[in-house]
N, C-alpha and C. Protein backbone atom coordinates (compact mmCIF):
# COMPACT_ATOMS: atom_id res chain seq x y z
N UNK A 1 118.41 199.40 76.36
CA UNK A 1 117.80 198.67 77.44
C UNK A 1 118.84 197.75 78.06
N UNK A 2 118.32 197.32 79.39
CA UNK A 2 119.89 196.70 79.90
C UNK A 2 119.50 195.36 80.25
N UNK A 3 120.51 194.54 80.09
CA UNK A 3 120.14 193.17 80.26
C UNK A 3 119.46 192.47 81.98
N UNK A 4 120.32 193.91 82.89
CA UNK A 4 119.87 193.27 83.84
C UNK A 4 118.19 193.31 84.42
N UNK A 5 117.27 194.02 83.73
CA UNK A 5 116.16 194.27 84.06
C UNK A 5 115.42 192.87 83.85
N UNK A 6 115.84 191.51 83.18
CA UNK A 6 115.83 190.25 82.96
C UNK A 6 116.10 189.24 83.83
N UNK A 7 114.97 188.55 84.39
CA UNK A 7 115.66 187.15 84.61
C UNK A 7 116.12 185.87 83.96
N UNK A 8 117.61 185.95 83.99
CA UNK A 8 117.85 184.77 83.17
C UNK A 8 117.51 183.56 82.92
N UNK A 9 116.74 183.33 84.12
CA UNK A 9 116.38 181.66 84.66
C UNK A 9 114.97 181.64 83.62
N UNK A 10 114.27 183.05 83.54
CA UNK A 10 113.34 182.90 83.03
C UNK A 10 112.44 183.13 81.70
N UNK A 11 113.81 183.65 80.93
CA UNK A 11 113.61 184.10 79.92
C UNK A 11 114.69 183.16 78.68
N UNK A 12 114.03 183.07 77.62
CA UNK A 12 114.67 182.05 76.73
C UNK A 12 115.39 182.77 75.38
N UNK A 13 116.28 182.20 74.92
CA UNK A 13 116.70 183.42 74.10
C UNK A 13 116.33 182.53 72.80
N UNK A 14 115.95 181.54 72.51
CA UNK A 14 115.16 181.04 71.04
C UNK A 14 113.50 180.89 71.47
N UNK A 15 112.62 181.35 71.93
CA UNK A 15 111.67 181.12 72.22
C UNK A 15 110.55 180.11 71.20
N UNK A 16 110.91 180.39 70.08
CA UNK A 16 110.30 179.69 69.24
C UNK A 16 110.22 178.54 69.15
N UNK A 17 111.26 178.19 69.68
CA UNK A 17 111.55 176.40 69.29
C UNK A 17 111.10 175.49 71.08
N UNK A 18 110.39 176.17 71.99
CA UNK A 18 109.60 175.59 72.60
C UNK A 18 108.31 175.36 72.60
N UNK A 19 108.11 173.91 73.30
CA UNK A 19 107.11 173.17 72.88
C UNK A 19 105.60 173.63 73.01
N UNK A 20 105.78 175.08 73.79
CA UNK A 20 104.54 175.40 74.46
C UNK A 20 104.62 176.64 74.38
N UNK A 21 103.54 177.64 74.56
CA UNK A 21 103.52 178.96 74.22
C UNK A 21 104.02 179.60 75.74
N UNK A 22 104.73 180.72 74.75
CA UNK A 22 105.53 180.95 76.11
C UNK A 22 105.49 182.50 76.63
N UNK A 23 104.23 183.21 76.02
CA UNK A 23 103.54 184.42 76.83
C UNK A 23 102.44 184.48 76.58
N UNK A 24 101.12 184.99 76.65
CA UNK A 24 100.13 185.23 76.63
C UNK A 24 99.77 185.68 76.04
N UNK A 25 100.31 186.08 74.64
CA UNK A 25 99.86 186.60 73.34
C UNK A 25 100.27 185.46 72.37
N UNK A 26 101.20 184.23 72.78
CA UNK A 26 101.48 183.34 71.50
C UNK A 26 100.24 182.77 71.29
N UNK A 27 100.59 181.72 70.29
CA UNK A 27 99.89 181.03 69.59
C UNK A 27 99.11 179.71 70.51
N UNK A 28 98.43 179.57 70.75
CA UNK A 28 97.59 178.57 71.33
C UNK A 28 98.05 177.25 70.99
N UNK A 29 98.77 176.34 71.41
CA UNK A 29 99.31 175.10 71.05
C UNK A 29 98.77 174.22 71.55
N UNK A 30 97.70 173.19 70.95
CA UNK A 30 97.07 172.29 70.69
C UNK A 30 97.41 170.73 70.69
N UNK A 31 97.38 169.75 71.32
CA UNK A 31 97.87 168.31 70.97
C UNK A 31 97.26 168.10 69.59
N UNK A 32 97.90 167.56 68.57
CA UNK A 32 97.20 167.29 67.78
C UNK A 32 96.43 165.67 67.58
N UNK A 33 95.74 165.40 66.77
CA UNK A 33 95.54 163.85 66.78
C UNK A 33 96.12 163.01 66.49
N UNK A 34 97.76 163.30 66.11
CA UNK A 34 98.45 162.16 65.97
C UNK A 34 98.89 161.80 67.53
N UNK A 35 99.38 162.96 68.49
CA UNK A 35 99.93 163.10 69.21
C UNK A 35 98.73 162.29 70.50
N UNK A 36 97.07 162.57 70.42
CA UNK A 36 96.53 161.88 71.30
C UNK A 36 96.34 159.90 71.17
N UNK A 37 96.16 160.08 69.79
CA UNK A 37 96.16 158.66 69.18
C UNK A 37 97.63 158.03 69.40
N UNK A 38 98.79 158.54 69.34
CA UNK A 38 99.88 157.83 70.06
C UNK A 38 99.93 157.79 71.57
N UNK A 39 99.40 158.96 72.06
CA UNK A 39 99.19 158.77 73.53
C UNK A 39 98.54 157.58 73.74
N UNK A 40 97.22 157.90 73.49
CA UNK A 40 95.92 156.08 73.88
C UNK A 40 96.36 154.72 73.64
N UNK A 41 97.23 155.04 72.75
CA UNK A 41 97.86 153.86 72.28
C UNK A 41 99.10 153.11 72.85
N UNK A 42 99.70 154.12 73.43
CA UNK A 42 100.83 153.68 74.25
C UNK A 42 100.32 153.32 76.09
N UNK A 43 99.44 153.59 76.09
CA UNK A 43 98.70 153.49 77.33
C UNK A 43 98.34 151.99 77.34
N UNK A 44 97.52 152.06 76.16
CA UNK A 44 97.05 150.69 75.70
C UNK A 44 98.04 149.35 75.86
N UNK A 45 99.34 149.80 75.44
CA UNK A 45 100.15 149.13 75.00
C UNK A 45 101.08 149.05 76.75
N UNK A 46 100.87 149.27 76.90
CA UNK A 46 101.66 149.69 78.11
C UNK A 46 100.87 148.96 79.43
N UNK A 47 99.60 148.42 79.30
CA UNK A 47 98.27 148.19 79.98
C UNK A 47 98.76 146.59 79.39
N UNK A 48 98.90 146.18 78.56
CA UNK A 48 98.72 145.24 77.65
C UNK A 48 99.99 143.84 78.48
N UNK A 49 101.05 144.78 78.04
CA UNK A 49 102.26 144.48 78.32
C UNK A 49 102.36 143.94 79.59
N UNK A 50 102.32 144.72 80.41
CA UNK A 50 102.25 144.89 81.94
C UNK A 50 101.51 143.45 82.65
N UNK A 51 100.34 142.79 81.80
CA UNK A 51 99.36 142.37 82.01
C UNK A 51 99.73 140.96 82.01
N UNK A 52 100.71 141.00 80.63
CA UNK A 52 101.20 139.70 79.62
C UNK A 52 102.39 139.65 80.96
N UNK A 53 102.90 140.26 81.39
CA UNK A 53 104.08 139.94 82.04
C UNK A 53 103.97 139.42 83.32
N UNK A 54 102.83 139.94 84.04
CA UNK A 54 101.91 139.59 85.10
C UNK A 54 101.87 138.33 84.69
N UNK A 55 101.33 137.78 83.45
CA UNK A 55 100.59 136.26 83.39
C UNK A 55 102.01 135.23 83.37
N UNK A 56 102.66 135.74 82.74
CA UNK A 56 103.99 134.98 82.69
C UNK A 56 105.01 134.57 83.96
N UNK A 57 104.86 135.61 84.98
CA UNK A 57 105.76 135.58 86.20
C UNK A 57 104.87 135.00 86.94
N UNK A 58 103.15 134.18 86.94
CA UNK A 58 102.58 133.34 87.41
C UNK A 58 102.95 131.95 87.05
N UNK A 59 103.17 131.75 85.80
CA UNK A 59 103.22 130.94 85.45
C UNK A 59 104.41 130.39 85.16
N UNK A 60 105.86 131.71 85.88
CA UNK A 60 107.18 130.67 85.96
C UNK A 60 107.10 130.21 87.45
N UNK A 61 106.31 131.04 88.35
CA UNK A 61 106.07 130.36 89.86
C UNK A 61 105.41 129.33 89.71
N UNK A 62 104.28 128.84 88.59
CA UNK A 62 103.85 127.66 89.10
C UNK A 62 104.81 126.06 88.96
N UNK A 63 105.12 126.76 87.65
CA UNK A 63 106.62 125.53 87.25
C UNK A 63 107.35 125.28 88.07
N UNK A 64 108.25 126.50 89.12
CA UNK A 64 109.15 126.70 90.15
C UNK A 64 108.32 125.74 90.68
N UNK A 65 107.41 125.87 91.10
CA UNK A 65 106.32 125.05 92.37
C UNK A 65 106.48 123.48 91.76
N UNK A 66 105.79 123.16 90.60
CA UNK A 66 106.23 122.08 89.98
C UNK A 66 107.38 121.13 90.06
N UNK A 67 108.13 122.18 90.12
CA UNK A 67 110.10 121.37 89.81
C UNK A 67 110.28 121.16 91.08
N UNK A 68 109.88 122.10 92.40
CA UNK A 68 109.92 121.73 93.74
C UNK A 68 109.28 120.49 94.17
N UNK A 69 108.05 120.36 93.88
CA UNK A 69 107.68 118.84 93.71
C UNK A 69 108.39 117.86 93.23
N UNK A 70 108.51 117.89 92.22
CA UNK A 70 109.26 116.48 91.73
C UNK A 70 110.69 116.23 92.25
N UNK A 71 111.47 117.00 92.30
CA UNK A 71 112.51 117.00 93.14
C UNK A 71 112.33 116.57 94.81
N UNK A 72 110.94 117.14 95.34
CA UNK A 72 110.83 116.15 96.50
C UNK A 72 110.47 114.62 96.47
N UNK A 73 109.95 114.37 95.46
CA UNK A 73 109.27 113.15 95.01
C UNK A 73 110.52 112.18 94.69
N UNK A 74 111.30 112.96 93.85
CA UNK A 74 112.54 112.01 93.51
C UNK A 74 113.27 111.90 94.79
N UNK A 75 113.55 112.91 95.47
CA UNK A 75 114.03 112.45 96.75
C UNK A 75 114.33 111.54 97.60
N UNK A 76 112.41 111.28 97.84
CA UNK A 76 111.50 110.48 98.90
C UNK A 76 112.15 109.30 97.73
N UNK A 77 111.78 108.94 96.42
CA UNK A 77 111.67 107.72 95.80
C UNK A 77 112.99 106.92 96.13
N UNK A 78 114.33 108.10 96.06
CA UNK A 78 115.37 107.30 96.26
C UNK A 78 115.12 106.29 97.85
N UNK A 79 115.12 107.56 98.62
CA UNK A 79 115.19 106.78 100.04
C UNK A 79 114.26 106.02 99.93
N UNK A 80 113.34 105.86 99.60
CA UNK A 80 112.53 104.50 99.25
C UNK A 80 112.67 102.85 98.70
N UNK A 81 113.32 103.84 97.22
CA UNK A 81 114.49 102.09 96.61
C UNK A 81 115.14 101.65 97.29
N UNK A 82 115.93 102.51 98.64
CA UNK A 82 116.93 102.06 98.94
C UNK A 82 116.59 101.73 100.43
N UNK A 83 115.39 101.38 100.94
CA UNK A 83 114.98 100.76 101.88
C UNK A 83 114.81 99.54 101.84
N UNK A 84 114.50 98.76 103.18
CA UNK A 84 114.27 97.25 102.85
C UNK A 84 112.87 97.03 102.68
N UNK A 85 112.43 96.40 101.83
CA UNK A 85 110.95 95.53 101.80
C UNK A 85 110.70 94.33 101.46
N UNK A 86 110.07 93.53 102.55
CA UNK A 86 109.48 92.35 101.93
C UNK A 86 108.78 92.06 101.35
N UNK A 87 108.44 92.88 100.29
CA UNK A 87 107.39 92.81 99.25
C UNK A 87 107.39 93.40 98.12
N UNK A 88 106.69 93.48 96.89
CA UNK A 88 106.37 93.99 95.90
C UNK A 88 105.06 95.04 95.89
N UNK A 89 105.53 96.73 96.00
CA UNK A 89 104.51 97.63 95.99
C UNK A 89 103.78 97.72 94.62
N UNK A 90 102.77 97.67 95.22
CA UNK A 90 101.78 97.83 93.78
C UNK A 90 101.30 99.64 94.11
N UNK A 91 101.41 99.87 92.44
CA UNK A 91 101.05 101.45 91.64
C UNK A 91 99.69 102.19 92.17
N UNK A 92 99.40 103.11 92.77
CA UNK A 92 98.31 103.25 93.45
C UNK A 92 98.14 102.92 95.22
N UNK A 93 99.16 101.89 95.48
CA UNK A 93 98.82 101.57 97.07
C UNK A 93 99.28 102.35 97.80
N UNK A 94 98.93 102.57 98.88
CA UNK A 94 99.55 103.27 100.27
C UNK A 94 100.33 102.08 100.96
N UNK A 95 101.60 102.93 101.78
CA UNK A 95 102.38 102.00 102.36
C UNK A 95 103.34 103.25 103.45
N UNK A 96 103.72 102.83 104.08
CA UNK A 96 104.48 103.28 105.20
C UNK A 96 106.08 103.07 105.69
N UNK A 97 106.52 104.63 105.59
CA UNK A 97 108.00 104.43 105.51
C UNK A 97 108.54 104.97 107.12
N UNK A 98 109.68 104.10 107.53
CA UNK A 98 109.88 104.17 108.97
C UNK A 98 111.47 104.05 108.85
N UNK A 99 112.21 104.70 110.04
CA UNK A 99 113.24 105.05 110.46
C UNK A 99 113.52 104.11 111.35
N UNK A 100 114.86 103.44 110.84
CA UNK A 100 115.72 102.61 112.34
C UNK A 100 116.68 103.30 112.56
N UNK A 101 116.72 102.29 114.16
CA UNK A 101 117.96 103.18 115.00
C UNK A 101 119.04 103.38 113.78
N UNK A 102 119.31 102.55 113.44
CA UNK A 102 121.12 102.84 112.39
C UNK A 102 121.00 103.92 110.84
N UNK A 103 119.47 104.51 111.31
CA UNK A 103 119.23 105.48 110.00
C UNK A 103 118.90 104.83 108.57
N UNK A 104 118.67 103.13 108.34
CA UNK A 104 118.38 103.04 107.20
C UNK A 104 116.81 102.93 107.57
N UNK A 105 116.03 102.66 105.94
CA UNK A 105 114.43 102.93 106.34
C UNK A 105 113.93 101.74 105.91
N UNK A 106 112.57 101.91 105.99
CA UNK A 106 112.03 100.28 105.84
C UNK A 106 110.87 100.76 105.37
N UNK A 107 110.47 99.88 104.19
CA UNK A 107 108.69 100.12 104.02
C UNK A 107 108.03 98.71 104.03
N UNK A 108 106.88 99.85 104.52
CA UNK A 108 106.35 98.41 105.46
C UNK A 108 104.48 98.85 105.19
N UNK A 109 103.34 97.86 105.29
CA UNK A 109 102.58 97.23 104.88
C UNK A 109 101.53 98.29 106.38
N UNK A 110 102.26 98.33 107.13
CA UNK A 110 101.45 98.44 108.18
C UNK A 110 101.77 99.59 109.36
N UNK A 111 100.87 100.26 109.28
CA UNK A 111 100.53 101.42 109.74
C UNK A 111 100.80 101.36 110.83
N UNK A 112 101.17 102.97 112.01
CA UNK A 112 101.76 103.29 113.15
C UNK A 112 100.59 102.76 113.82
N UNK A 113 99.60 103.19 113.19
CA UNK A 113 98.06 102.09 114.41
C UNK A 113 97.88 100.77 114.77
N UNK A 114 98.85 100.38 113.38
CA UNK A 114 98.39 98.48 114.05
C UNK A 114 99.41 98.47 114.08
N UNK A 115 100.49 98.96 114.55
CA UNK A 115 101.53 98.81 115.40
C UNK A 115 101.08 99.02 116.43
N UNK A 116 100.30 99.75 117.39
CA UNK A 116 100.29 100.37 118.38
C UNK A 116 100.97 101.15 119.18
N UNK A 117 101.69 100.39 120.43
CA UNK A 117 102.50 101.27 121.19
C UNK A 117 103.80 100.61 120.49
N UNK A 118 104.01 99.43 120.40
CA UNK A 118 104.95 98.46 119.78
C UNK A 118 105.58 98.54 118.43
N UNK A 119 105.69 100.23 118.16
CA UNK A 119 106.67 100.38 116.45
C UNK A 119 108.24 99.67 116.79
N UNK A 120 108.64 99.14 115.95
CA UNK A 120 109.69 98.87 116.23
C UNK A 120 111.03 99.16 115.11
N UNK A 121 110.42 100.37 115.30
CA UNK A 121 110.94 101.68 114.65
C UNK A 121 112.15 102.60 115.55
N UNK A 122 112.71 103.39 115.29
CA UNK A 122 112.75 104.61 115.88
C UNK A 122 112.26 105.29 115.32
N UNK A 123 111.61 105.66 114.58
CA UNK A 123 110.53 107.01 114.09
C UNK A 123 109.95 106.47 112.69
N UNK A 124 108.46 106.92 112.54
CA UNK A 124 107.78 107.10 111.66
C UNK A 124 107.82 108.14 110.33
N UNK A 125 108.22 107.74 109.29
CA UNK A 125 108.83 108.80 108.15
C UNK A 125 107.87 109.59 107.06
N UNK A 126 106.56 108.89 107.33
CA UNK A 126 105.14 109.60 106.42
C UNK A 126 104.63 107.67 105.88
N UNK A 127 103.18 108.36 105.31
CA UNK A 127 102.48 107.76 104.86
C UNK A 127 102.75 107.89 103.27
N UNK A 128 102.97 107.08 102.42
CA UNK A 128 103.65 106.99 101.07
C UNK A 128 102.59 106.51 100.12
N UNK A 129 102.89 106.82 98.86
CA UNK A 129 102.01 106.46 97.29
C UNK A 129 102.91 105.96 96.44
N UNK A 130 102.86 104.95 95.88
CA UNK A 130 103.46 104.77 94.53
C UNK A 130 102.61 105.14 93.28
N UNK A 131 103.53 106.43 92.57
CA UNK A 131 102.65 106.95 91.44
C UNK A 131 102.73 106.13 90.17
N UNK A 132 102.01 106.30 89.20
CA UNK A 132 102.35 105.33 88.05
C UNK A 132 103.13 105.58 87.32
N UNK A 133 104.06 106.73 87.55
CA UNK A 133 105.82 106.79 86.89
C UNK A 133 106.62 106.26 88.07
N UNK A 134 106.10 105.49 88.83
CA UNK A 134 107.16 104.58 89.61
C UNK A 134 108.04 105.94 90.64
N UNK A 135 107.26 107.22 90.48
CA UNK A 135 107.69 108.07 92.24
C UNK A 135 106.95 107.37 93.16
N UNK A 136 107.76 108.44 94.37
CA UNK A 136 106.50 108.20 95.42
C UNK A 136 106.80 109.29 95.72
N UNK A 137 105.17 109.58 96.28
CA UNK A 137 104.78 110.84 97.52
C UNK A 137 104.20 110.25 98.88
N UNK A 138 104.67 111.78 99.63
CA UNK A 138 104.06 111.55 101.27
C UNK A 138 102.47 112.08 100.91
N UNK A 139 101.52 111.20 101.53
CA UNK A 139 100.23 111.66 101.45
C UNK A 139 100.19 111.94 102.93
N UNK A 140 98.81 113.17 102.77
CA UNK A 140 98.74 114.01 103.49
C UNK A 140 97.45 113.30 104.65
């Protein structure tokens, strides 16, 4: 018989040692139950994982979000210390930070309203909090 009556592409020359029956008279090859029970299980595991990693990459964004805060907070606090005030802010109060012409800032007691038209400012810098670790934030 001659080899060329064969396709090579399609014919195997150890047939035995594949994973699957490989004419229509072999043997019927079956998953067995180790083979489905590692399947379900890696699914499982794989479901699991996926899930845990999900919860974790929330929860390095919320920190990120976190550290972005306080870093604005420390920010604002410096330019704050280093403004002029005639007074002593108390922990909890609102107070108001403002821009002069020569760029240093000022906090001050009293709001762009009861200033009126008469800020004697060049610009208004936010409405401020002193927190009780001695930051401050712009309130909204």
């Amino acid at each position: 018989m001659s080899e060329d009556l064969f396709d090579k592409d399609k014919v195997v020359e150890q047939a035995g040692l594949l994973p699957y029956a490989h004419h229509v008279g072999s043997a019927v090859i079956k998953p067995d139950k180790q083979s489905v029970i590692k399947g379900k299980a890696l699914a499982a595991m794989e479901e699991q994982t996926e899930m845990q990693i999900t919860q974790i990459k929330k929860q390095i964004d919320l920190l990120a979000e976190q550290v972005r805060e306080i870093i604005q907070r420390k920010e604002l606090s410096y330019k704050i210390y280093h403004a002029s005030m005639g007074f002593t802010p108390l922990i909890g109060h609102t107070y108001y930070l403002y821009q002069r012409k020569d760029e240093t800032h000022v906090l001050s007691m009293i709001s762009p309203e009861e200033w009126g038209s008469k800020i004697p400012f060049q610009s208004f810098i936010g409405k401020v909090k002193l927190l009780a670790d001695h930051t401050w934030s712009i309130e909204k």
